[in-house]
N, C-alpha and C. Protein backbone atom coordinates (compact mmCIF):
# COMPACT_ATOMS: atom_id res chain seq x y z
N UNK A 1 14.19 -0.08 41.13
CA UNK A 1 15.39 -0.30 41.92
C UNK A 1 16.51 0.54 41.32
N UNK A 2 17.30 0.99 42.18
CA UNK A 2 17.97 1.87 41.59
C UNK A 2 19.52 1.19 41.73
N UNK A 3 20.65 1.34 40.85
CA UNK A 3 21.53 0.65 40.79
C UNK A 3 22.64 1.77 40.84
N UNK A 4 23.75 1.86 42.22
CA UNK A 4 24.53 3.10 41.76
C UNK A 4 26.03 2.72 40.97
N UNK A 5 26.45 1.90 39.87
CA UNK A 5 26.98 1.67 39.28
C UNK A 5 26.68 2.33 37.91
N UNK A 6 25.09 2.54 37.59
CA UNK A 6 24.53 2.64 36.45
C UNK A 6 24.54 4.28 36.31
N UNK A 7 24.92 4.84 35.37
CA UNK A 7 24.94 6.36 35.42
C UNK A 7 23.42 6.74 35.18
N UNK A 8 23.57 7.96 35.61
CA UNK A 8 22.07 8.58 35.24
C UNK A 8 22.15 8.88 32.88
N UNK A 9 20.75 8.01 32.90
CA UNK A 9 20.06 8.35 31.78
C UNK A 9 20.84 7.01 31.03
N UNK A 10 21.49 6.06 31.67
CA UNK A 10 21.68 4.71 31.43
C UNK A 10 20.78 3.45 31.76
N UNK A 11 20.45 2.44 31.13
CA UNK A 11 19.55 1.12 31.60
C UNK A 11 20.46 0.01 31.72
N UNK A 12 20.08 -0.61 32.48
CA UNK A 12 20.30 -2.00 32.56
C UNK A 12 19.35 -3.18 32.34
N UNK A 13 19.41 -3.95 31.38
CA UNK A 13 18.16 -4.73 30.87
C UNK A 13 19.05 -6.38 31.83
N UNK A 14 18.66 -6.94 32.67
CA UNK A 14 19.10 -8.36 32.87
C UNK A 14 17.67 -9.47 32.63
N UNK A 15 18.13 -10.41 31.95
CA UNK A 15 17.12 -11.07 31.94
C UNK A 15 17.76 -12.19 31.65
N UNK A 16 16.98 -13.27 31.65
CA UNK A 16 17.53 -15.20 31.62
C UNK A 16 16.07 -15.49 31.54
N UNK A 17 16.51 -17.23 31.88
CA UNK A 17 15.23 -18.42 32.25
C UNK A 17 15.60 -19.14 32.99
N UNK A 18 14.45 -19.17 33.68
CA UNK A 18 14.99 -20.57 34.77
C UNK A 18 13.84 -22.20 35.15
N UNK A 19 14.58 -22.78 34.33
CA UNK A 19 13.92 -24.14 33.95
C UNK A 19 14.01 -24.74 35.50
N UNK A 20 12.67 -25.53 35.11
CA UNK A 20 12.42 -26.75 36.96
C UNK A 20 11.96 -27.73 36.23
N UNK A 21 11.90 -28.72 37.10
CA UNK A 21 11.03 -29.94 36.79
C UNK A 21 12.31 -30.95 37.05
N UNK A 22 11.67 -32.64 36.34
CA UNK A 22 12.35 -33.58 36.26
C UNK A 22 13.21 -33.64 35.51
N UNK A 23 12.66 -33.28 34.22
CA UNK A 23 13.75 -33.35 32.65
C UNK A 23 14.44 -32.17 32.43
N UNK A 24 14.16 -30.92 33.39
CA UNK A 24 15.13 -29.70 33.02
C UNK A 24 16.62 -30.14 32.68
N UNK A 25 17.18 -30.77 33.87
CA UNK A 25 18.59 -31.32 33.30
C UNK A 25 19.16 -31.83 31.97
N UNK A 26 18.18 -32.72 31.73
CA UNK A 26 18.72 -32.96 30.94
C UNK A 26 18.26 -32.05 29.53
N UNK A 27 17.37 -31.74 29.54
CA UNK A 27 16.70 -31.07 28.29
C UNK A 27 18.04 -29.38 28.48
N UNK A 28 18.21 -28.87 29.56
CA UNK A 28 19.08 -28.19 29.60
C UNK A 28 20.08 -28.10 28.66
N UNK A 29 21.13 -29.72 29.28
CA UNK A 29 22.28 -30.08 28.90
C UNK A 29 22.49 -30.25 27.30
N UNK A 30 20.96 -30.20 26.65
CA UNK A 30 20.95 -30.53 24.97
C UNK A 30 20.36 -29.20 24.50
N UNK A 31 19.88 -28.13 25.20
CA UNK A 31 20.24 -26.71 24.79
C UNK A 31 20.90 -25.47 25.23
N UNK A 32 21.63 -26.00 26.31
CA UNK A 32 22.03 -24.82 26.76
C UNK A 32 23.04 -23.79 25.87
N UNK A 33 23.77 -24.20 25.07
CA UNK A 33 24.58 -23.86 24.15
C UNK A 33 23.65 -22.83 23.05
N UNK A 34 22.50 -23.51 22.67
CA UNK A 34 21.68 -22.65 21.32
C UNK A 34 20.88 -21.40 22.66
N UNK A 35 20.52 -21.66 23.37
CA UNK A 35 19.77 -20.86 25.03
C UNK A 35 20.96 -19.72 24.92
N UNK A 36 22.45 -19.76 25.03
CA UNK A 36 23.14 -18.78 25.27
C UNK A 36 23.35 -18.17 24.25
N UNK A 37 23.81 -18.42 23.33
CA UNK A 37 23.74 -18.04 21.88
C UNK A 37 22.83 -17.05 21.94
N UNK A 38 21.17 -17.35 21.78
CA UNK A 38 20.48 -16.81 21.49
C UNK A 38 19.96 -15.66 22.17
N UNK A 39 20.76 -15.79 23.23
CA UNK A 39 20.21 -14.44 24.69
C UNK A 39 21.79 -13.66 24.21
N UNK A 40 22.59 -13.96 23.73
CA UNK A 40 23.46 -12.96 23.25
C UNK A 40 23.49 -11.89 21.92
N UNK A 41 22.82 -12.69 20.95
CA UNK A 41 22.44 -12.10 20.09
C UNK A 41 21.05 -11.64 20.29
N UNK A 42 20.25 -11.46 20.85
CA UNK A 42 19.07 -10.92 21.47
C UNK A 42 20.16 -9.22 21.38
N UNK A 43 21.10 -9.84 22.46
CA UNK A 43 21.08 -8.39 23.46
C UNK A 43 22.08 -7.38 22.00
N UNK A 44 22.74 -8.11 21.36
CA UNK A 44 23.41 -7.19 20.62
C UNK A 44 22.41 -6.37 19.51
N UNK A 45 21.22 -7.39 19.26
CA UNK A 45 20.91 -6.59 18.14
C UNK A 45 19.97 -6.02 19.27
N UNK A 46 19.14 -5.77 20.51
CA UNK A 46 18.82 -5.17 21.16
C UNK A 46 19.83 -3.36 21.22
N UNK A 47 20.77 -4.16 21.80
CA UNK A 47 21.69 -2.82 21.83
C UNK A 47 22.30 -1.85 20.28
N UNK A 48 22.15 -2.41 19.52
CA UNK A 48 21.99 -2.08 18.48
C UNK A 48 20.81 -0.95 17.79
N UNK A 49 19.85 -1.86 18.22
CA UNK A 49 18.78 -0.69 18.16
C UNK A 49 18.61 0.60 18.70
N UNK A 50 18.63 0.21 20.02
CA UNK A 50 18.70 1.10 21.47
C UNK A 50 20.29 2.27 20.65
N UNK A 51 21.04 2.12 20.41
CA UNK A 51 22.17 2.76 20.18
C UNK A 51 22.05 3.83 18.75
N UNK A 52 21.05 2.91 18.04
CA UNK A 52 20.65 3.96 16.99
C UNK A 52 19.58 4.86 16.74
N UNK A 53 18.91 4.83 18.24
CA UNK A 53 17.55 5.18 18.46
C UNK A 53 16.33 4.98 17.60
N UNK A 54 16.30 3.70 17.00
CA UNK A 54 15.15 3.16 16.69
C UNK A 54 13.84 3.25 17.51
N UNK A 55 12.55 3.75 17.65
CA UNK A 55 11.64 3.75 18.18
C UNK A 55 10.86 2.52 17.55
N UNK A 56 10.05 1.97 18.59
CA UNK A 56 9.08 1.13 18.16
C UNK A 56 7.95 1.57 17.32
N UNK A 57 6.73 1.01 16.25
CA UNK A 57 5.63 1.94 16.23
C UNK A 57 4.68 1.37 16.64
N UNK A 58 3.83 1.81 17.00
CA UNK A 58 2.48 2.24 17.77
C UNK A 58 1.36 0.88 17.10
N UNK A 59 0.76 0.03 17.54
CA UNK A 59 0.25 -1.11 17.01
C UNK A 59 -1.26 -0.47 17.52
């Protein structure tokens, strides 16, 4: 999909979770706070990497 906001030789990574069921609510409501946290610091040290051109290696 192509996004024309995004310049050429730029990415856009979006990603989340999306909880169902009976107890999502509430199990939500007792992590959603550590859930955001942790998808933020994901993306910084993500972008972090990405910014210093770290390559993965080869498994």
């Amino acid at each position: 999909m192509w996004y024309p906001f995004i310049k050429c030789g730029q990415t856009e990574l979006i990603h989340g979770e999306q909880f169902s069921g009976l107890l999502s609510g509430p199990i939500m409501r007792m992590i959603h706070a550590e859930t955001v946290q942790g998808f933020e610091l994901m993306n910084r040290a993500l972008r972090a990497r990405v910014e210093a051109g770290v390559v993965a290696k080869k498994r």
